[in-house]
Every structure is written in structure tokens, then in C-alpha cells.
N, C-alpha and C. Protein backbone atom coordinates (compact mmCIF):
# COMPACT_ATOMS: atom_id res chain seq x y z
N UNK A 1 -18.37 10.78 2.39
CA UNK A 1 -17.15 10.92 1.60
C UNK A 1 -16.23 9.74 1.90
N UNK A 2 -15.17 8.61 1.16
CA UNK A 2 -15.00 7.67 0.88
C UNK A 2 -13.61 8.87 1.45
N UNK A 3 -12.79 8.11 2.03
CA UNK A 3 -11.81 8.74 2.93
C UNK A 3 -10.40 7.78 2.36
N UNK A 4 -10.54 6.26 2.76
CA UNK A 4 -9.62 5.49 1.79
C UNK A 4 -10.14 4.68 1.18
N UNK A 5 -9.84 4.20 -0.05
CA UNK A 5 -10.22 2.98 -1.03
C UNK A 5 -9.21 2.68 -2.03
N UNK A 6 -8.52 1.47 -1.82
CA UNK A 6 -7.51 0.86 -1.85
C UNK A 6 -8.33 0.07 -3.94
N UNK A 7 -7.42 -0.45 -4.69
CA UNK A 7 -8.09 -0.88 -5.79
C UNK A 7 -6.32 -1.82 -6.37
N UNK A 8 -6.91 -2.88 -6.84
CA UNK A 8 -5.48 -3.21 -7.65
C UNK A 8 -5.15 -4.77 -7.71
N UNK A 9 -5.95 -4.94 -6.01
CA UNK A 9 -5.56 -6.67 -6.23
C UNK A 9 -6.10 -7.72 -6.82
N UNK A 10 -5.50 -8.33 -6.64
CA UNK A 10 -6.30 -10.03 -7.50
C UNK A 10 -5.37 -10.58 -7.18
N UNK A 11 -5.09 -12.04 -8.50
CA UNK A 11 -4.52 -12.93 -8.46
C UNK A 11 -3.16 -12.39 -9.17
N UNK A 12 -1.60 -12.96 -8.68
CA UNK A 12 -0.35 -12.36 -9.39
C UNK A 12 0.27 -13.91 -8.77
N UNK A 13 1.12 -13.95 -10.45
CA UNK A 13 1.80 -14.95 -10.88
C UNK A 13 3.23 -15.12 -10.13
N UNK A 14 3.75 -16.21 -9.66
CA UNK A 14 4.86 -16.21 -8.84
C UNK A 14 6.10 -14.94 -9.85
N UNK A 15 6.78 -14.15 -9.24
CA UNK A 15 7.53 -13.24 -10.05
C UNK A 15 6.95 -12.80 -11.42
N UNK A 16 5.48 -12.47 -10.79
CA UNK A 16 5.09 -11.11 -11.88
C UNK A 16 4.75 -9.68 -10.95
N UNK A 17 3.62 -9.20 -11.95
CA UNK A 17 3.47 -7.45 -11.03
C UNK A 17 2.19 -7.43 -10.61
N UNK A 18 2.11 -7.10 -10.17
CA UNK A 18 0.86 -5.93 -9.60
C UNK A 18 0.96 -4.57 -9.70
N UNK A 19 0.11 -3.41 -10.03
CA UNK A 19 -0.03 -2.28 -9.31
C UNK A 19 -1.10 -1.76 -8.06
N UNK A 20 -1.29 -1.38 -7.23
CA UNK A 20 -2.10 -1.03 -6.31
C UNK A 20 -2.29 0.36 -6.66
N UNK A 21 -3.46 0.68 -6.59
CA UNK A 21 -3.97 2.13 -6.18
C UNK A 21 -4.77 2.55 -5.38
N UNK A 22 -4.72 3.86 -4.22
CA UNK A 22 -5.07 4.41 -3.45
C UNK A 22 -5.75 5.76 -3.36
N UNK A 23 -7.32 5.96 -3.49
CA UNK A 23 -7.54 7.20 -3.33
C UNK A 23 -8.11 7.50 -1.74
N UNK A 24 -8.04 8.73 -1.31
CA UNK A 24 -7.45 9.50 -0.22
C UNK A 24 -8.27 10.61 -0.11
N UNK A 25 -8.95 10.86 1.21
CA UNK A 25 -9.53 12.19 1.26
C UNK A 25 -8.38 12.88 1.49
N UNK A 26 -8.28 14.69 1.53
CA UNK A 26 -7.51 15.30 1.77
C UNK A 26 -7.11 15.61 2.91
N UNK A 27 -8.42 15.11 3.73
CA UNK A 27 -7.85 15.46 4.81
C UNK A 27 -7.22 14.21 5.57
N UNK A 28 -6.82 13.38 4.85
CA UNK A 28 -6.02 12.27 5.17
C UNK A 28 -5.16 12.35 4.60
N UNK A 29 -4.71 12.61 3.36
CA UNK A 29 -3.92 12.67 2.27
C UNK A 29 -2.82 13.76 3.16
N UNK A 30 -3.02 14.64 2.28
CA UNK A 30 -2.72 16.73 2.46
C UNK A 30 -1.23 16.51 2.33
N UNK A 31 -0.71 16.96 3.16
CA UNK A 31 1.12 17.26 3.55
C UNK A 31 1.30 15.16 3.61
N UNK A 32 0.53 14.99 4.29
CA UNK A 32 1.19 13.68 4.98
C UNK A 32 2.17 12.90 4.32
N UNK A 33 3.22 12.09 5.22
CA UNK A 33 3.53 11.22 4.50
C UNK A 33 2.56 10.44 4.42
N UNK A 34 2.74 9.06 3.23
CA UNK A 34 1.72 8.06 2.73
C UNK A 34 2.61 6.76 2.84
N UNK A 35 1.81 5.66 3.24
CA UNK A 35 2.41 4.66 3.38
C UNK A 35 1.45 3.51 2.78
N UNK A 36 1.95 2.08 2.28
CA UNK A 36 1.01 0.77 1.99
C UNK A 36 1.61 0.10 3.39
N UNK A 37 0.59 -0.26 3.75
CA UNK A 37 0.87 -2.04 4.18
C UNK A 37 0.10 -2.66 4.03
N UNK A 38 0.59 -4.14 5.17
CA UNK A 38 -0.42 -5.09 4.66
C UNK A 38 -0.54 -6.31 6.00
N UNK A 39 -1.39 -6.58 5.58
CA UNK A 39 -2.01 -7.60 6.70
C UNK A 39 -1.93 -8.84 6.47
N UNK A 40 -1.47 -10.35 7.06
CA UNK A 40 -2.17 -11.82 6.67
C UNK A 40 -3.12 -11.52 7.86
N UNK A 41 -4.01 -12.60 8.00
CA UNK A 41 -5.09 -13.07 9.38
C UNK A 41 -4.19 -13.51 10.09
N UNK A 42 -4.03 -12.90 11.48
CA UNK A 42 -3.31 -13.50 12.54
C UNK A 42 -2.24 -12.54 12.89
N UNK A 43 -2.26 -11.84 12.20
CA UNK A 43 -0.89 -11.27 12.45
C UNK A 43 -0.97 -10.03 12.07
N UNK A 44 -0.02 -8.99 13.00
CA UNK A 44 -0.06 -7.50 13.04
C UNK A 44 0.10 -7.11 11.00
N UNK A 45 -0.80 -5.64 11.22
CA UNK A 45 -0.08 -4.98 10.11
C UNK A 45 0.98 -4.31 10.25
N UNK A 46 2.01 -4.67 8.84
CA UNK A 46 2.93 -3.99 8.59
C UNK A 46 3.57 -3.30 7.84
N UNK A 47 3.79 -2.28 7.75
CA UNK A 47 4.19 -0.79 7.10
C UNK A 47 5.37 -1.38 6.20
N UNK A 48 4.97 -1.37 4.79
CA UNK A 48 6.08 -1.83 3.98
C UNK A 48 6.57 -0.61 2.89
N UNK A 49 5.95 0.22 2.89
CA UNK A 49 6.53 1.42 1.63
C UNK A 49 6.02 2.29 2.35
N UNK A 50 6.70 4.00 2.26
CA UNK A 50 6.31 5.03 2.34
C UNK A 50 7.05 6.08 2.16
N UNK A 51 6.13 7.08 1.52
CA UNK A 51 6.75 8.26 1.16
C UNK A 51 5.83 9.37 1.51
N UNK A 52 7.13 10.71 1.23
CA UNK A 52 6.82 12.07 2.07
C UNK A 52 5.92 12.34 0.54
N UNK A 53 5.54 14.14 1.40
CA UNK A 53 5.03 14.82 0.14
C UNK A 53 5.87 15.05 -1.08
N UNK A 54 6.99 15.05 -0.95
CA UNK A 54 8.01 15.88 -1.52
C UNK A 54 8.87 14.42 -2.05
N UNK A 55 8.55 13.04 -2.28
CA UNK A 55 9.09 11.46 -2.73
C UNK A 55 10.11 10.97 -2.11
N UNK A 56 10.66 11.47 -1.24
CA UNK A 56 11.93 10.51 -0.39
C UNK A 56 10.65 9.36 0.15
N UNK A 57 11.52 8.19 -0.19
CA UNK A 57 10.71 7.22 0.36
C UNK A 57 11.38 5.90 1.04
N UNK A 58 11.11 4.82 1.58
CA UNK A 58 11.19 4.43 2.98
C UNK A 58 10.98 3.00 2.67
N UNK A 59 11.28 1.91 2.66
CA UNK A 59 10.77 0.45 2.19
C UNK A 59 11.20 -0.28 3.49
N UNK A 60 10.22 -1.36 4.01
CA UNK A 60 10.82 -2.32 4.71
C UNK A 60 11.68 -3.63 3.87
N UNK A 61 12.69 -4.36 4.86
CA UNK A 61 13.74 -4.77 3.87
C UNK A 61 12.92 -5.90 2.91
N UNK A 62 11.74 -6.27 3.36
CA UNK A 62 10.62 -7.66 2.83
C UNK A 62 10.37 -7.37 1.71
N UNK A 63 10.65 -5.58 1.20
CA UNK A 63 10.20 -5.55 -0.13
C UNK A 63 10.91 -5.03 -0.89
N UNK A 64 12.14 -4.08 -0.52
CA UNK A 64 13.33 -3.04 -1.00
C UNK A 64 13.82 -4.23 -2.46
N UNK A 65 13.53 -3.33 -3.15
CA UNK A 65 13.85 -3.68 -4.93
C UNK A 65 12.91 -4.38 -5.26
N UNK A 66 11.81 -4.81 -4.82
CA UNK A 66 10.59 -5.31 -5.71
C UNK A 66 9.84 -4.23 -5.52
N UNK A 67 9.32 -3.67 -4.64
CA UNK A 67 8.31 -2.63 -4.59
C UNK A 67 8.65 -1.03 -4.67
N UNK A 68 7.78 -0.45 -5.54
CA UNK A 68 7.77 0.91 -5.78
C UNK A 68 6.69 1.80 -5.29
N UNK A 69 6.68 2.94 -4.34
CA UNK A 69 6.02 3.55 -3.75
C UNK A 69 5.75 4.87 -5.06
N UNK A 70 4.33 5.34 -5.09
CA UNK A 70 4.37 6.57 -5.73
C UNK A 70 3.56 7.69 -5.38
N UNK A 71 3.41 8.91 -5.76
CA UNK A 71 2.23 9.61 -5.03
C UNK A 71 1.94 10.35 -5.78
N UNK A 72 0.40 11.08 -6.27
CA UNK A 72 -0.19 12.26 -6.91
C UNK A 72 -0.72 13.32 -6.12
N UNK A 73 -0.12 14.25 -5.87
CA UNK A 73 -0.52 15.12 -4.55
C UNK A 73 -1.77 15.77 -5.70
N UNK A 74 -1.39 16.06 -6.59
CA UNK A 74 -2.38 16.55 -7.53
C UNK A 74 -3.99 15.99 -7.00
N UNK A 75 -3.73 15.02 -7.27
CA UNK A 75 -5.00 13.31 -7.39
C UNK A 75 -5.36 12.89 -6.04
N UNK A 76 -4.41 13.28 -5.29
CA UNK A 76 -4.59 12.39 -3.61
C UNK A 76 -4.70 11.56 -4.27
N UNK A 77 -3.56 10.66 -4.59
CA UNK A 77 -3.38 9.18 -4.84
C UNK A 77 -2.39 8.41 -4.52
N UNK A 78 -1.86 7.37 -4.07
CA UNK A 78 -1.12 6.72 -3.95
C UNK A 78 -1.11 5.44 -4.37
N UNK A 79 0.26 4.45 -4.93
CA UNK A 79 0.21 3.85 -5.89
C UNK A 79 1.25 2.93 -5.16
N UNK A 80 1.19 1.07 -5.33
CA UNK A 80 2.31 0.91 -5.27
C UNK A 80 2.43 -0.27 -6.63
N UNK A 81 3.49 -0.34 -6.94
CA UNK A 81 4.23 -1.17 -7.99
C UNK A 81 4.75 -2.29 -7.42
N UNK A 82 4.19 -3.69 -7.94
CA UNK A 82 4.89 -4.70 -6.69
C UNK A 82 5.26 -5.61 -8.24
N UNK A 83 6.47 -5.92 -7.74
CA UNK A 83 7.22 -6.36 -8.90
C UNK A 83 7.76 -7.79 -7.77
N UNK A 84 8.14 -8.84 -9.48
CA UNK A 84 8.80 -10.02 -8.68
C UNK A 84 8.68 -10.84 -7.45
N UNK A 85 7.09 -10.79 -7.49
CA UNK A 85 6.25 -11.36 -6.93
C UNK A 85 6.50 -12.75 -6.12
N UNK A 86 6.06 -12.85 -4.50
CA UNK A 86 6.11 -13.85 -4.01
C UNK A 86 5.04 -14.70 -3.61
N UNK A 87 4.85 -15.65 -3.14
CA UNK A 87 3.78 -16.30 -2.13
C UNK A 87 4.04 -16.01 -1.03
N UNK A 88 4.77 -15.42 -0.63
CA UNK A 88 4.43 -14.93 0.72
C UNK A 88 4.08 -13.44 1.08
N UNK A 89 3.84 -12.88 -0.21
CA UNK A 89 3.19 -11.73 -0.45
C UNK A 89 1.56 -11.23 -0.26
N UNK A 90 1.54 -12.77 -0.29
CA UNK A 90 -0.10 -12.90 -0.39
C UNK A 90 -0.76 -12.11 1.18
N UNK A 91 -1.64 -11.29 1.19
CA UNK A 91 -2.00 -10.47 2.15
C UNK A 91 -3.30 -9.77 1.73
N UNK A 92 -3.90 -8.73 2.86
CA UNK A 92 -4.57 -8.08 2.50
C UNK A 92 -3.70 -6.50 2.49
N UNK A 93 -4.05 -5.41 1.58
CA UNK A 93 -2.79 -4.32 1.36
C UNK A 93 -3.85 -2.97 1.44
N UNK A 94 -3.35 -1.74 2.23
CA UNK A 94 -3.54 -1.20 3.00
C UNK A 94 -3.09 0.20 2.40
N UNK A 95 -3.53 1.11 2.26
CA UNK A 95 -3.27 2.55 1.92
C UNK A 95 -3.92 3.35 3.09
N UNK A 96 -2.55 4.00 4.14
CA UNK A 96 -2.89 5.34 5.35
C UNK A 96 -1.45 6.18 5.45
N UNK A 97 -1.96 7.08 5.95
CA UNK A 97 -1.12 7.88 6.16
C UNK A 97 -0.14 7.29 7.48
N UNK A 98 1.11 7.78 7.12
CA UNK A 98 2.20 7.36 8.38
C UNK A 98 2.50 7.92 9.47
N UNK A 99 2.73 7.66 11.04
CA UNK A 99 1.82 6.70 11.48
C UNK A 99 0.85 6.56 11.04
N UNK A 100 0.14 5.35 11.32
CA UNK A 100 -1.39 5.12 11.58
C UNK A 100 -1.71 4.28 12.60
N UNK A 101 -2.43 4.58 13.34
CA UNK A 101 -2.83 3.21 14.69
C UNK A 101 -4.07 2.86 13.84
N UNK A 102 -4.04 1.38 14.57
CA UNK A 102 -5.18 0.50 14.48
C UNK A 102 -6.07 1.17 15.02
N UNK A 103 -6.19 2.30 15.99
CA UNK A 103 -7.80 3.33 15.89
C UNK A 103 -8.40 4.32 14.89
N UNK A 104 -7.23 4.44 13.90
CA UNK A 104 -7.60 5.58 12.50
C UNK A 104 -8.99 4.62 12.06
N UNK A 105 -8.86 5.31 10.86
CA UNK A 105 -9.93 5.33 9.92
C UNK A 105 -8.43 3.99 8.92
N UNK A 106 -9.40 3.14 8.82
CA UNK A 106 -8.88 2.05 7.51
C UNK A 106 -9.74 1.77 6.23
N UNK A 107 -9.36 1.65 5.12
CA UNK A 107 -10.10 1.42 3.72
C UNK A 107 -10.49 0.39 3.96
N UNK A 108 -11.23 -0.50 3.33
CA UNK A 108 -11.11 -1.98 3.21
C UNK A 108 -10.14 -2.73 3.15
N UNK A 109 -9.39 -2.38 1.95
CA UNK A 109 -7.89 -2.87 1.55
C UNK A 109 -8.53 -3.29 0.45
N UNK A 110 -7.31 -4.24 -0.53
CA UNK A 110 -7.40 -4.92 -1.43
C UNK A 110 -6.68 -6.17 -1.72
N UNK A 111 -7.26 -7.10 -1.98
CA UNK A 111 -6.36 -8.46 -1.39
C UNK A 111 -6.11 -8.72 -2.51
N UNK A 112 -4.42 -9.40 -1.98
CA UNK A 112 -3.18 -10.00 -3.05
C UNK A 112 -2.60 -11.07 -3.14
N UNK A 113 -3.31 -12.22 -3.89
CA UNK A 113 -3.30 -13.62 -4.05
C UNK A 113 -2.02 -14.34 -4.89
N UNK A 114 -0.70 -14.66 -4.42
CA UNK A 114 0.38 -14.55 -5.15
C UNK A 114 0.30 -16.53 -5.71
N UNK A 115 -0.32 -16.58 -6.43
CA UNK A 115 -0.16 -18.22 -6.58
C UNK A 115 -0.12 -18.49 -7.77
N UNK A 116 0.86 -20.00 -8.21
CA UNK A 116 0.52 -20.31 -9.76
C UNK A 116 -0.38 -21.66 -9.93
């Protein structure tokens, strides 16, 4: 059973969009809060959106008003909306539940190439 699998990235135009999507076993999903982050090579991952079951949600300041967190408790899905796009956005992007240590279970991710 495919537990996370992240879908959405490619190539995005300096200040355009992306959407990301996240499907989720349940027993990762369930009550939890849900969070994206994201990774460059070299450097820690970091927790940039997240939200509860219930949508109060949580942004680090790197992304607050470009990025939109969403969730389908229905779907076990999670979604993010990345608007106004940077190059320094460029990363690999990450769908787990919040916390998560670097010993969980990780998706692949889906990598996000911000260049014109």
C-alpha cells in the first residue's frame, strides 16, 4: 500500500503557479495535522504549510501569501497551491503528517523547477 505519493511538479515560470498533490494512507492521514515541505540537496527539510483536520492552517514566513495549504479528509488528500513563484523555490516538496522526523516513512516527493 503506497502510504505517501506526492504529484504536481515540473517546471514553473518565475511568478506563476503550481499545484501539488498528496495522496495519504489513512493511517498516516486520519485526524492528523498535514503539512508540505521541502528540501534543496544540502540542506535540512523544511515545514512550510500546514493544516489541522478541521483547516486552521500554519505557513512559514518564506511562503505566507503565495502558498495555499488544502485538505480532503474525504480523499486523504492534501494539496498545495504555490502561487507567485520564485527561483528560490526550486526544491524537492514533501507531503507528511506534522511532526515528522527524518525516521518516518517519506514519499518520494515531487520536484519544483522555478526557472525562465
Amino acid at each position: 500500500q503506497v502510504q505517501l505519493m506526492e504529484s504536481g511538479g515540473g517546471l514553473g515560470q518565475p511568478g506563476g503557479s503550481l499545484r501539488l498533490s498528496c495522496g495519504a494512507s489513512r493511517s498516516i492521514f486520519g485526524l492528523n495535522r498535514m503539512g508540505w515541505y521541502r528540501q534543496v540537496p544540502g540542506r535540512q527539510r523544511e515545514l512550510l504549510a500546514q493544516i489541522t483536520s478541521g483547516g486552521d492552517t500554519n505557513y512559514a514566513d518564506s511562503v505566507k501569501g503565495r502558498f495555499t495549504i488544502s485538505r480532503d479528509n474525504a480523499k486523504a488528500r492534501v494539496y498545495l497551491q504555490m502561487t507567485s513563484l520564485k527561483p528560490e523555490d526550486t526544491a524537492g516538496y514533501y507531503c507528511n503528517k506534522v511532526p515528522a522526523e527524518a525516521s518516518d516513512y517519506w514519499g518520494p516527493g515531487t520536484l519544483v523547477t522555478v526557472s525562465s
